[in-house]
PDB file of N, CA and C in Angstrom:
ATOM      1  N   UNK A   1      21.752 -19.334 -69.317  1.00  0.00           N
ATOM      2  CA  UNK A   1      22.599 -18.606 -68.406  1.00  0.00           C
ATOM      3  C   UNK A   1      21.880 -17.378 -67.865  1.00  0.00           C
ATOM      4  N   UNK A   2      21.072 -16.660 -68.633  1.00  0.00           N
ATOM      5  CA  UNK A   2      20.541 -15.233 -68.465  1.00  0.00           C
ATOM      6  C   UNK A   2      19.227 -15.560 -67.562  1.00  0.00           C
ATOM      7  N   UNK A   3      18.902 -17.163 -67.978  1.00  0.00           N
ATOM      8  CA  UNK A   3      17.344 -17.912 -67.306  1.00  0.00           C
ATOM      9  C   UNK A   3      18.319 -17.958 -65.219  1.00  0.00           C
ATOM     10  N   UNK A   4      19.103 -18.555 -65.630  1.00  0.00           N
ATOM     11  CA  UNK A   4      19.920 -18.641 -64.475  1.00  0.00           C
ATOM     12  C   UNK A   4      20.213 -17.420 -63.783  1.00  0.00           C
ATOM     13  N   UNK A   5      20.556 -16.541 -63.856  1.00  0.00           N
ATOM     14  CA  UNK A   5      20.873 -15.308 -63.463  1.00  0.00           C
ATOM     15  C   UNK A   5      20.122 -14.278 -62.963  1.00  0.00           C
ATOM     16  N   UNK A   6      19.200 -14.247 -63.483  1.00  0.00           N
ATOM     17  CA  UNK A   6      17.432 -14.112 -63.391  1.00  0.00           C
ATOM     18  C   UNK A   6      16.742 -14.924 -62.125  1.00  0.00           C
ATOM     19  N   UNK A   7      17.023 -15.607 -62.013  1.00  0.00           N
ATOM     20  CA  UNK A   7      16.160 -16.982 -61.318  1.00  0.00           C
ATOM     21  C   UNK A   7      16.766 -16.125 -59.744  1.00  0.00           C
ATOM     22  N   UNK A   8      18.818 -16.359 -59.861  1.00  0.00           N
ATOM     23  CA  UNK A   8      19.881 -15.894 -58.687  1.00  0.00           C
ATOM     24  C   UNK A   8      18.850 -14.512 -58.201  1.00  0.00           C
ATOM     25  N   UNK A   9      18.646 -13.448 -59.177  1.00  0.00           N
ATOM     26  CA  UNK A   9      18.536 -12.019 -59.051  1.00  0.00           C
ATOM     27  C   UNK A   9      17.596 -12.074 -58.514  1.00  0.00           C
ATOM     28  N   UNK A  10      15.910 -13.001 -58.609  1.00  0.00           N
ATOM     29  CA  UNK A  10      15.181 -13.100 -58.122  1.00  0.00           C
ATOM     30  C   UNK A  10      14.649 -13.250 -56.791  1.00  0.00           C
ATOM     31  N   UNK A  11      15.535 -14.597 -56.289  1.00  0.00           N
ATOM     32  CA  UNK A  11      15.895 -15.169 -55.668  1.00  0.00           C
ATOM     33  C   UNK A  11      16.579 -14.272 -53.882  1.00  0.00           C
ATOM     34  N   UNK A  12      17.169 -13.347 -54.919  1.00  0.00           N
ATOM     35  CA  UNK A  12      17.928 -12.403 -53.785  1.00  0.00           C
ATOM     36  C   UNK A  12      17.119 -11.034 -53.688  1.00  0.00           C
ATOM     37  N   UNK A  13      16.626 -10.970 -54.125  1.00  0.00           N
ATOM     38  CA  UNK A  13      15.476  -9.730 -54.095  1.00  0.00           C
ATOM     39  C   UNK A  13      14.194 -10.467 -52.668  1.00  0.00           C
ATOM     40  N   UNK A  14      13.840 -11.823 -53.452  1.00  0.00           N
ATOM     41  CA  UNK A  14      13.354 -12.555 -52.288  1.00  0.00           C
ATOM     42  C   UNK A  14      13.988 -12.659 -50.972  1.00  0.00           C
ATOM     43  N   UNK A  15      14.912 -12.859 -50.996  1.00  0.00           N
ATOM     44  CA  UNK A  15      15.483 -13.094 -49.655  1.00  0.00           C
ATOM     45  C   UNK A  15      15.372 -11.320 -49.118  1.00  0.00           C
ATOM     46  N   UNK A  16      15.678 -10.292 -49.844  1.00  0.00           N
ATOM     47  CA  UNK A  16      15.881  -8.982 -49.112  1.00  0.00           C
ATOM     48  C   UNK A  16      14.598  -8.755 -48.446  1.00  0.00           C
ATOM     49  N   UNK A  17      13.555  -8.781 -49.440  1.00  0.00           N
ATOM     50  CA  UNK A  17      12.088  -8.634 -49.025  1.00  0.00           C
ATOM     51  C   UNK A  17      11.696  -9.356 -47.683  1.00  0.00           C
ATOM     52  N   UNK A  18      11.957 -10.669 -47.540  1.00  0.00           N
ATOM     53  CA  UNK A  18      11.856 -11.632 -46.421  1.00  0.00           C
ATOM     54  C   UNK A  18      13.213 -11.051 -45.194  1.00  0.00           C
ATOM     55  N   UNK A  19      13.686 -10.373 -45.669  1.00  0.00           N
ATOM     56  CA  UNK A  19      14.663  -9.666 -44.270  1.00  0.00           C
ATOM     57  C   UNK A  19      13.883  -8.083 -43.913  1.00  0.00           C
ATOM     58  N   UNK A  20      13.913  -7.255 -45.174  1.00  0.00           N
ATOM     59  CA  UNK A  20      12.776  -6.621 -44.494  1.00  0.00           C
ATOM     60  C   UNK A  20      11.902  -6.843 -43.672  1.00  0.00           C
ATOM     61  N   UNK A  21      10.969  -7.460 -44.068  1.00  0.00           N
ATOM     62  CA  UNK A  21       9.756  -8.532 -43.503  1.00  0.00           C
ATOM     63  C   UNK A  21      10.597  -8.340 -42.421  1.00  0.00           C
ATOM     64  N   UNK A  22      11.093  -9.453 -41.720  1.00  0.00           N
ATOM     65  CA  UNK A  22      11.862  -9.735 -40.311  1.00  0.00           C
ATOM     66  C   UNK A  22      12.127  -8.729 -40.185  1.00  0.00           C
ATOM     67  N   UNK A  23      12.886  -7.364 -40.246  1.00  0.00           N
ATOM     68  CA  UNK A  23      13.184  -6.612 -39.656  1.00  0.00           C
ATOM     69  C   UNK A  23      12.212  -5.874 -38.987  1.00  0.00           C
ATOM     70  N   UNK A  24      11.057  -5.617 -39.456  1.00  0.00           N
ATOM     71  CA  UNK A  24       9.821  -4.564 -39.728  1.00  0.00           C
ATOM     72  C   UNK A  24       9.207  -5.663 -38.583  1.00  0.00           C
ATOM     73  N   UNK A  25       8.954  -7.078 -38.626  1.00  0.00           N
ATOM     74  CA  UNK A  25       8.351  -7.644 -37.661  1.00  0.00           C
ATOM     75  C   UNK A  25       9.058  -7.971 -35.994  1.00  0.00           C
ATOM     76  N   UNK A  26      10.572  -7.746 -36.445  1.00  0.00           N
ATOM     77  CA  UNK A  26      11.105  -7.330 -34.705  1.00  0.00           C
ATOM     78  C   UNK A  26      10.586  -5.854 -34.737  1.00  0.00           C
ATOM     79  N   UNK A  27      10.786  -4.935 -35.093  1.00  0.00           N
ATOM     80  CA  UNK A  27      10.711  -3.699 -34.523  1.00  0.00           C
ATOM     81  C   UNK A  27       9.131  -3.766 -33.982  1.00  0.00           C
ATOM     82  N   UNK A  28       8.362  -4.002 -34.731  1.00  0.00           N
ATOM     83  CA  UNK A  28       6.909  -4.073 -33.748  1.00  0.00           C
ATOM     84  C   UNK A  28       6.944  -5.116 -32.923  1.00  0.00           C
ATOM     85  N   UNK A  29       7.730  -6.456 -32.438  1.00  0.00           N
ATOM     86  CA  UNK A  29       7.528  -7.242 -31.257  1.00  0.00           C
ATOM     87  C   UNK A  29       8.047  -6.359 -30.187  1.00  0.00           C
ATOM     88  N   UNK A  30       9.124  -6.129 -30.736  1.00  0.00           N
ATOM     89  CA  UNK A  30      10.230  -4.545 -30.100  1.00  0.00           C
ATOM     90  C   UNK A  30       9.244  -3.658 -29.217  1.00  0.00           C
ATOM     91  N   UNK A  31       8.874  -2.939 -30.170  1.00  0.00           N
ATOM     92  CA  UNK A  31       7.825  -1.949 -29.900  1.00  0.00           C
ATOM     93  C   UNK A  31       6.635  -2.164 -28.972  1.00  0.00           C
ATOM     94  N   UNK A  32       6.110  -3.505 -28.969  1.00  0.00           N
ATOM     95  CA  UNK A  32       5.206  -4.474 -28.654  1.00  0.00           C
ATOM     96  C   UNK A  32       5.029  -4.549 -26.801  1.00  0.00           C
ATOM     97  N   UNK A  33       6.864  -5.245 -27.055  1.00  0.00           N
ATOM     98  CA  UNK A  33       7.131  -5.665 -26.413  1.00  0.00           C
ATOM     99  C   UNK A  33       7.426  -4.482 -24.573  1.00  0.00           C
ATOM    100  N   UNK A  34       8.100  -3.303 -25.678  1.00  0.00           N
ATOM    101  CA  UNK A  34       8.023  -2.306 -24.835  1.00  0.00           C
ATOM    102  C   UNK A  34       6.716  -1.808 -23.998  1.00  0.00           C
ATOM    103  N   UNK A  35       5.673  -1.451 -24.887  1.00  0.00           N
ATOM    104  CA  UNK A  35       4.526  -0.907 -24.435  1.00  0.00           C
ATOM    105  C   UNK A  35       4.135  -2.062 -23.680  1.00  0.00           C
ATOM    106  N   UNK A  36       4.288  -3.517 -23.496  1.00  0.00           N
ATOM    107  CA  UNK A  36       3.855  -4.421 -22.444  1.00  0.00           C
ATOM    108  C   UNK A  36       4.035  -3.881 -21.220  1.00  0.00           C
ATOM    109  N   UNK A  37       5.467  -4.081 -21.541  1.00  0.00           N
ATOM    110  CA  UNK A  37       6.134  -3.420 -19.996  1.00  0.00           C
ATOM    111  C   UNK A  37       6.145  -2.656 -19.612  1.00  0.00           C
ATOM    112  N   UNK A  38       6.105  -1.663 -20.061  1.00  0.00           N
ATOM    113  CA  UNK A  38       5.629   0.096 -19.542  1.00  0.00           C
ATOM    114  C   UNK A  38       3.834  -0.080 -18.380  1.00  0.00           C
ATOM    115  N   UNK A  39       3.347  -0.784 -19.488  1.00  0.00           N
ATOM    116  CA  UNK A  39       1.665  -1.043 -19.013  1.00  0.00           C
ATOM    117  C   UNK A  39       1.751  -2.079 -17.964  1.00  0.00           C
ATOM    118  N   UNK A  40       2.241  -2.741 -17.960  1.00  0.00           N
ATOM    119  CA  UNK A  40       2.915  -3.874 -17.099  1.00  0.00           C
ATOM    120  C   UNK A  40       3.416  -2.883 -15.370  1.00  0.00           C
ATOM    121  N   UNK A  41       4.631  -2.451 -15.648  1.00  0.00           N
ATOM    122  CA  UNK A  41       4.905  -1.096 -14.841  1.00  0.00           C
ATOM    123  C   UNK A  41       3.684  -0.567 -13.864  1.00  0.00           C
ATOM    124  N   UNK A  42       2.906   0.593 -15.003  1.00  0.00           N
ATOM    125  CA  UNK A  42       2.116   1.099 -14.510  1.00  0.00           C
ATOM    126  C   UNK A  42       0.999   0.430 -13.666  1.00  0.00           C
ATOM    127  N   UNK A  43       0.705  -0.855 -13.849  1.00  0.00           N
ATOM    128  CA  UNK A  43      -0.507  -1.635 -13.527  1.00  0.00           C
ATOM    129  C   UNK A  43       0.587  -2.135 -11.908  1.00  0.00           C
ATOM    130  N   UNK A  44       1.419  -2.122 -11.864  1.00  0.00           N
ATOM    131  CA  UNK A  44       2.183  -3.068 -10.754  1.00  0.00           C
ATOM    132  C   UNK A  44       2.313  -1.368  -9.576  1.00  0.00           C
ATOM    133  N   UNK A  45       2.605  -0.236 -10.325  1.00  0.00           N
ATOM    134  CA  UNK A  45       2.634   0.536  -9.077  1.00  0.00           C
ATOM    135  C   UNK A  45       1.050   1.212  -8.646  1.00  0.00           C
ATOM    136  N   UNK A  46       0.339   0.797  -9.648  1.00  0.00           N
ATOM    137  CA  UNK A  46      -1.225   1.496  -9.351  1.00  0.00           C
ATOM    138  C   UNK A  46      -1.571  -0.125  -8.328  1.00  0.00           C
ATOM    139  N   UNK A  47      -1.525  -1.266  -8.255  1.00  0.00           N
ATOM    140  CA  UNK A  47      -1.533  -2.326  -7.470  1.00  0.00           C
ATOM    141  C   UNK A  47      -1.039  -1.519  -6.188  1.00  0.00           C
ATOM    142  N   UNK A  48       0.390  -1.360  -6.482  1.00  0.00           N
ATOM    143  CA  UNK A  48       1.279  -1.323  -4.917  1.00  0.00           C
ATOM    144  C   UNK A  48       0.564  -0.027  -3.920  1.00  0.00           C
ATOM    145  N   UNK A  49       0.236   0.851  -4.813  1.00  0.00           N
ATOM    146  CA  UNK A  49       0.007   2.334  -4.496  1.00  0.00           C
ATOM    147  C   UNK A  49      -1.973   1.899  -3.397  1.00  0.00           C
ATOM    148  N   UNK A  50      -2.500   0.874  -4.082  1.00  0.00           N
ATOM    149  CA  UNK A  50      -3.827   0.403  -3.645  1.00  0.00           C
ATOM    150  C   UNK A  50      -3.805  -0.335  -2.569  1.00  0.00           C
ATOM    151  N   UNK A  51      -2.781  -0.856  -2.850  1.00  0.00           N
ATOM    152  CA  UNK A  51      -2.428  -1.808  -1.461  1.00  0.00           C
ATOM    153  C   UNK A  51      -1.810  -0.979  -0.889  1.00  0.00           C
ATOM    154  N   UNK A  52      -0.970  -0.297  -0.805  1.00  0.00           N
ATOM    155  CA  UNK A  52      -0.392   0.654   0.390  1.00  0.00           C
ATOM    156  C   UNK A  52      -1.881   1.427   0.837  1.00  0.00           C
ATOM    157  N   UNK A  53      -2.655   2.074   0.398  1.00  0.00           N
ATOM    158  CA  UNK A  53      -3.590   2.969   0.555  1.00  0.00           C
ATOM    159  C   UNK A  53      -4.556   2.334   1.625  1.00  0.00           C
ATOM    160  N   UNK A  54      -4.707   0.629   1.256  1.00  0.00           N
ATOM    161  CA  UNK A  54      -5.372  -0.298   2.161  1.00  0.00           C
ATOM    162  C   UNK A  54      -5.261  -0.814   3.414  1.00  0.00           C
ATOM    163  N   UNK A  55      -4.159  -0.897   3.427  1.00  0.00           N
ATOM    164  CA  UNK A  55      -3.176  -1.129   4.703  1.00  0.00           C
ATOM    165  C   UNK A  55      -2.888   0.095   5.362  1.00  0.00           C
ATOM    166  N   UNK A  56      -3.105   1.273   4.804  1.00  0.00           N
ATOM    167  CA  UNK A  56      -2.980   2.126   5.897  1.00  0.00           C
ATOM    168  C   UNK A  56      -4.237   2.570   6.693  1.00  0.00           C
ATOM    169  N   UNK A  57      -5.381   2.285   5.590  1.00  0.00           N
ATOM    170  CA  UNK A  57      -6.632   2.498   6.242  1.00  0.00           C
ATOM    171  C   UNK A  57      -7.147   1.288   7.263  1.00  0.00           C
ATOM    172  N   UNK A  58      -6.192   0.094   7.110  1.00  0.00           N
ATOM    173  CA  UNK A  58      -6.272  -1.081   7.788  1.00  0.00           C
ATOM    174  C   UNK A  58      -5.806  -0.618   9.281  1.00  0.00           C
ATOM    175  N   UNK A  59      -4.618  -0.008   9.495  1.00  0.00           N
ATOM    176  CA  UNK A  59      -3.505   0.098  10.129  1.00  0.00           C
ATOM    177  C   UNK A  59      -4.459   1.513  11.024  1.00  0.00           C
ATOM    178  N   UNK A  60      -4.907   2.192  10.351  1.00  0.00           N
ATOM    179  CA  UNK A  60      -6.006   3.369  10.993  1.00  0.00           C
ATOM    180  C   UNK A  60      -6.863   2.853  11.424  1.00  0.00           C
ATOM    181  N   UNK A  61      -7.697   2.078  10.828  1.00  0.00           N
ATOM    182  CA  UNK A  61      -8.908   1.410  11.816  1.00  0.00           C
ATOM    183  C   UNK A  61      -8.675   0.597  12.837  1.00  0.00           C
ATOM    184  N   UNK A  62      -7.611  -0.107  13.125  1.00  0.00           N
ATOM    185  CA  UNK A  62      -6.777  -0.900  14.395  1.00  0.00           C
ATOM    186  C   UNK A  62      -6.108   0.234  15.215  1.00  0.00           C
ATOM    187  N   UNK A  63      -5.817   0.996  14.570  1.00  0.00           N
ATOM    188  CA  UNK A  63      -5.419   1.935  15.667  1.00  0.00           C
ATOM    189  C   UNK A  63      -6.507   2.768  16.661  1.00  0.00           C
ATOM    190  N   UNK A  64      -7.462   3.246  16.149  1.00  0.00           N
ATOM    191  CA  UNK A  64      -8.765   3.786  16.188  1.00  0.00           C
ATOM    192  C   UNK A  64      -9.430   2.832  17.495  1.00  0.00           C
ATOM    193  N   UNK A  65      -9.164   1.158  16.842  1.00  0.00           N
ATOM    194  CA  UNK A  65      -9.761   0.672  17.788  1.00  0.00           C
ATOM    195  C   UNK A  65      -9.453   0.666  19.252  1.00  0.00           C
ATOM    196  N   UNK A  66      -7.947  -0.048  19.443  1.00  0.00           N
ATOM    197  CA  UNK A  66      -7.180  -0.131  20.316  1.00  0.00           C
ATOM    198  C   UNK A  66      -7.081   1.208  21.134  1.00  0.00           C
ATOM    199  N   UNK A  67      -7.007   2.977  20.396  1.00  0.00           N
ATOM    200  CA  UNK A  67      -7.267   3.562  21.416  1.00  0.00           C
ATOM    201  C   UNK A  67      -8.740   3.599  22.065  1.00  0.00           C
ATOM    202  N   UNK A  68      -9.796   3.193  21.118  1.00  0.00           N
ATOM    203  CA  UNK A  68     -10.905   3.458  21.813  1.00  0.00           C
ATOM    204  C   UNK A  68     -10.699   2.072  23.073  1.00  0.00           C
ATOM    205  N   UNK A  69     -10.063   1.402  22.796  1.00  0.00           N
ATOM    206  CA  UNK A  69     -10.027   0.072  23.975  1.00  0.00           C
ATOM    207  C   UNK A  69      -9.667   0.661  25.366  1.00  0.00           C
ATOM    208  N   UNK A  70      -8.076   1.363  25.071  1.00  0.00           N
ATOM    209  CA  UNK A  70      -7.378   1.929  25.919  1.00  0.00           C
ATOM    210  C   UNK A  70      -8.505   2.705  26.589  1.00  0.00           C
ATOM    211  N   UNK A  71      -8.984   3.742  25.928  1.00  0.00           N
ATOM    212  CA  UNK A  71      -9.635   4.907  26.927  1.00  0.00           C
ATOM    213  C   UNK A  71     -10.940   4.641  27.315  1.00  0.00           C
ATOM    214  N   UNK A  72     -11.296   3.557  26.816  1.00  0.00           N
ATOM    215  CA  UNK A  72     -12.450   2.869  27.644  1.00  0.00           C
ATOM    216  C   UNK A  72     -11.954   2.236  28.823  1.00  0.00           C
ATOM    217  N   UNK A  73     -11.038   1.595  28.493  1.00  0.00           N
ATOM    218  CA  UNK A  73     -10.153   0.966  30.320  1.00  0.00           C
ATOM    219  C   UNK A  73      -9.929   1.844  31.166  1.00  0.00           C
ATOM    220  N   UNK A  74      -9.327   2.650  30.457  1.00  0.00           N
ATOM    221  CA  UNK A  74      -8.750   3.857  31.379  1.00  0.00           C
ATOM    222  C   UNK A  74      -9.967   4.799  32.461  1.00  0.00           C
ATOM    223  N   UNK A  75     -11.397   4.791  31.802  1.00  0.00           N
ATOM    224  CA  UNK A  75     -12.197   5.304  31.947  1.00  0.00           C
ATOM    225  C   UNK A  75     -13.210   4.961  33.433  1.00  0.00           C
ATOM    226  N   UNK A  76     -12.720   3.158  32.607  1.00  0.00           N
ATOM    227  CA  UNK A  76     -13.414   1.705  33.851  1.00  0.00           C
ATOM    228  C   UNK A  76     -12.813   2.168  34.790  1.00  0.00           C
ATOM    229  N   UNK A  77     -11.313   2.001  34.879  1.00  0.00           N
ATOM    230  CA  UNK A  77     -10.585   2.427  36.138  1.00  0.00           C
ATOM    231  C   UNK A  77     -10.507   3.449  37.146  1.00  0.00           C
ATOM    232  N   UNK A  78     -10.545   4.481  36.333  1.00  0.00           N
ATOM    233  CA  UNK A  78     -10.914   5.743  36.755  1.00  0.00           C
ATOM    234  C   UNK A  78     -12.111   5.737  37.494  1.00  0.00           C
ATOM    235  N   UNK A  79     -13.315   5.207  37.530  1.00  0.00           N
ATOM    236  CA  UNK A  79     -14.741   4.997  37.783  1.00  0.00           C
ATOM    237  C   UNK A  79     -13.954   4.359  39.097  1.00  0.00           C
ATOM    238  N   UNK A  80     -13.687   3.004  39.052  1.00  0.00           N
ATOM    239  CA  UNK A  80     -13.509   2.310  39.820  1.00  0.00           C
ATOM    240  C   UNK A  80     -12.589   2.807  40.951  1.00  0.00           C
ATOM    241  N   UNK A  81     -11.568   3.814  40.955  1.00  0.00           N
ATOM    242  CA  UNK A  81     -10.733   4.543  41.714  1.00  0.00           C
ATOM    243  C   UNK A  81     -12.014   5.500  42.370  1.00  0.00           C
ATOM    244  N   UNK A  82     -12.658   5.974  41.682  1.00  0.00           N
ATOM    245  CA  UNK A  82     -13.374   7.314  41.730  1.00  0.00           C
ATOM    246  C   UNK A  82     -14.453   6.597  43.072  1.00  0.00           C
ATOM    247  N   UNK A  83     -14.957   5.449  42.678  1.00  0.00           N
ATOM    248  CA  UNK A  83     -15.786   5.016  43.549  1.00  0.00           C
ATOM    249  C   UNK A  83     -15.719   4.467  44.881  1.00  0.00           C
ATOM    250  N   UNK A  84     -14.348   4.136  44.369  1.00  0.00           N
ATOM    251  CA  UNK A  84     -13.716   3.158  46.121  1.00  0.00           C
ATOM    252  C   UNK A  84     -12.909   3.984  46.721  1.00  0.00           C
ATOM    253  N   UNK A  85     -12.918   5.368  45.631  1.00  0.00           N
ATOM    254  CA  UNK A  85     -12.683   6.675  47.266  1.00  0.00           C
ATOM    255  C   UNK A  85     -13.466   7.513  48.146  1.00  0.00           C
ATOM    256  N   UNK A  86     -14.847   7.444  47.259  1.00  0.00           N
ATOM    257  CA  UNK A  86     -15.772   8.199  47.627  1.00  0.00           C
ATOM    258  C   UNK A  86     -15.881   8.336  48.803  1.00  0.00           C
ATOM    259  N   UNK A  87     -16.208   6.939  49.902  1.00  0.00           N
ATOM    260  CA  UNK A  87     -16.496   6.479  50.762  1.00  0.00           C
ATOM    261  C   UNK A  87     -15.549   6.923  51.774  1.00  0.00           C
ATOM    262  N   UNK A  88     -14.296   7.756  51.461  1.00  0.00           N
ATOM    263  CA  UNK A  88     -13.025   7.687  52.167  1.00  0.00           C
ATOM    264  C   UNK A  88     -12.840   9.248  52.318  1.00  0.00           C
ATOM    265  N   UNK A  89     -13.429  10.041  51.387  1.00  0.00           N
ATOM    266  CA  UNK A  89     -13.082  11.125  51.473  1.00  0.00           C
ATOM    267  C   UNK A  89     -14.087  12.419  52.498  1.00  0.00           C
ATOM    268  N   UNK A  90     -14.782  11.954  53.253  1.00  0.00           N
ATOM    269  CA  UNK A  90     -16.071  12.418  54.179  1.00  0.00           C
ATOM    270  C   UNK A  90     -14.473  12.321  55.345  1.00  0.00           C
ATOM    271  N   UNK A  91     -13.939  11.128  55.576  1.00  0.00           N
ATOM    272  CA  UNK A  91     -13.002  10.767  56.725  1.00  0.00           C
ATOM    273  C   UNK A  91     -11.415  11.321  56.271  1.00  0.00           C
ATOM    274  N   UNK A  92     -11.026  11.635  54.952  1.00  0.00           N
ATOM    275  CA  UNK A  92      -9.628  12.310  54.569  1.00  0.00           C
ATOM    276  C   UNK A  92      -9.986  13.958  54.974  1.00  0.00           C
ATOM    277  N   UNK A  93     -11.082  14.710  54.943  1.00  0.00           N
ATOM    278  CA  UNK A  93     -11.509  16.049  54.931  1.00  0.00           C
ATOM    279  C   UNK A  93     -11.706  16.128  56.340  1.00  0.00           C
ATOM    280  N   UNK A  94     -12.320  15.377  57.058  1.00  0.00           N
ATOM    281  CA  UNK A  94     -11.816  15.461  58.485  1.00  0.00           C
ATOM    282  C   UNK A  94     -10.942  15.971  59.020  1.00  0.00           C
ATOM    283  N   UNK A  95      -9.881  14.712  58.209  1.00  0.00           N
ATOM    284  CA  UNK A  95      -8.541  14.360  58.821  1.00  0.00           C
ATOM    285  C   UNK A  95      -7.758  15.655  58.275  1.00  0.00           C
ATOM    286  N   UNK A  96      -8.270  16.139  57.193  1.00  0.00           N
ATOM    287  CA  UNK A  96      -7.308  17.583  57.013  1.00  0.00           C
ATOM    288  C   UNK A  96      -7.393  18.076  57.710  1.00  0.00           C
ATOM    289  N   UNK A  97      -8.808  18.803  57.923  1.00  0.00           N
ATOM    290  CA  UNK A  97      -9.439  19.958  58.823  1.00  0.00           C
ATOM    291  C   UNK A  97      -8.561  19.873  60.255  1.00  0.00           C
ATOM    292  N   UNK A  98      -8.390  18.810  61.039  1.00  0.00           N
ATOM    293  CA  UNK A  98      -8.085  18.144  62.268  1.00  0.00           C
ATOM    294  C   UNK A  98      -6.477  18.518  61.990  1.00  0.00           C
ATOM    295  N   UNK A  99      -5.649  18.947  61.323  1.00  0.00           N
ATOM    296  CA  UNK A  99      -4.296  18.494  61.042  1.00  0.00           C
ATOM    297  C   UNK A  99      -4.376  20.239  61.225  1.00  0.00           C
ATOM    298  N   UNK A 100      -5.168  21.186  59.789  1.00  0.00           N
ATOM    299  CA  UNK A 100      -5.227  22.122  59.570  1.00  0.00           C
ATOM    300  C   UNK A 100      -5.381  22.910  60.678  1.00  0.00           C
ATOM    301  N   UNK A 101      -6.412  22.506  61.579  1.00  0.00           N
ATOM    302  CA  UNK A 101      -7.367  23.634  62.369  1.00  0.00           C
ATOM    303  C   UNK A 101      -6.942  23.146  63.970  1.00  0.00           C
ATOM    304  N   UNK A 102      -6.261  21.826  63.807  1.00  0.00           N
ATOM    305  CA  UNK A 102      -6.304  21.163  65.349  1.00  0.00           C
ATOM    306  C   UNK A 102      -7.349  20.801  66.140  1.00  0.00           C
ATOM    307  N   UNK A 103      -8.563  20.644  65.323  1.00  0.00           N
ATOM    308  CA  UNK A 103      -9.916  20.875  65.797  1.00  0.00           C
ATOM    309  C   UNK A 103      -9.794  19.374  66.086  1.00  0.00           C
TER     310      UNK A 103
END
């Protein structure tokens, strides 16, 4: 009976130890599990923060370009106005003078 009782007492000491155990081994998956995700976290906004940083320097160098496009056109045109008046303005200064002076 006392062999029996002994064996029970044993038995349940075992089982406490083996719940310890489990308890002690969630709290570090727990624990584990937390610091994943925290690091997890941090790694996903240092990503987002790199990629935003990229795309804006993307978004700057297309812009950069397109105005240099613009004010190069703008520049062509200008030339091209500038040149196909040249020829006109010997006969507009005339035509002032003549308006101005009645000459």
């Amino acid at each position: 009976m006392n062999e029996v009782i002994g064996t029970i007492l044993e038995a349940e000491a075992r089982a406490e130890e083996i719940v310890r155990a489990a308890e002690e081994d969630a709290g570090r998956i727990l624990a584990e599990g937390e610091r994943r995700a925290e690091q997890a976290d941090a790694d996903a906004e240092r990503a987002l923060l790199s990629a935003r940083e990229e795309t804006v320097a993307a978004a700057e160098r297309t812009a950069g370009q397109k105005y240099a496009a613009i004010l190069a056109e703008g520049k062509r045109t200008a030339d091209a106005l500038r040149a196909s008046c040249s020829e006109k303005i010997p006969a507009a200064a005339q035509s002032a003078v003549q308006k101005v002076f009645g000459a």
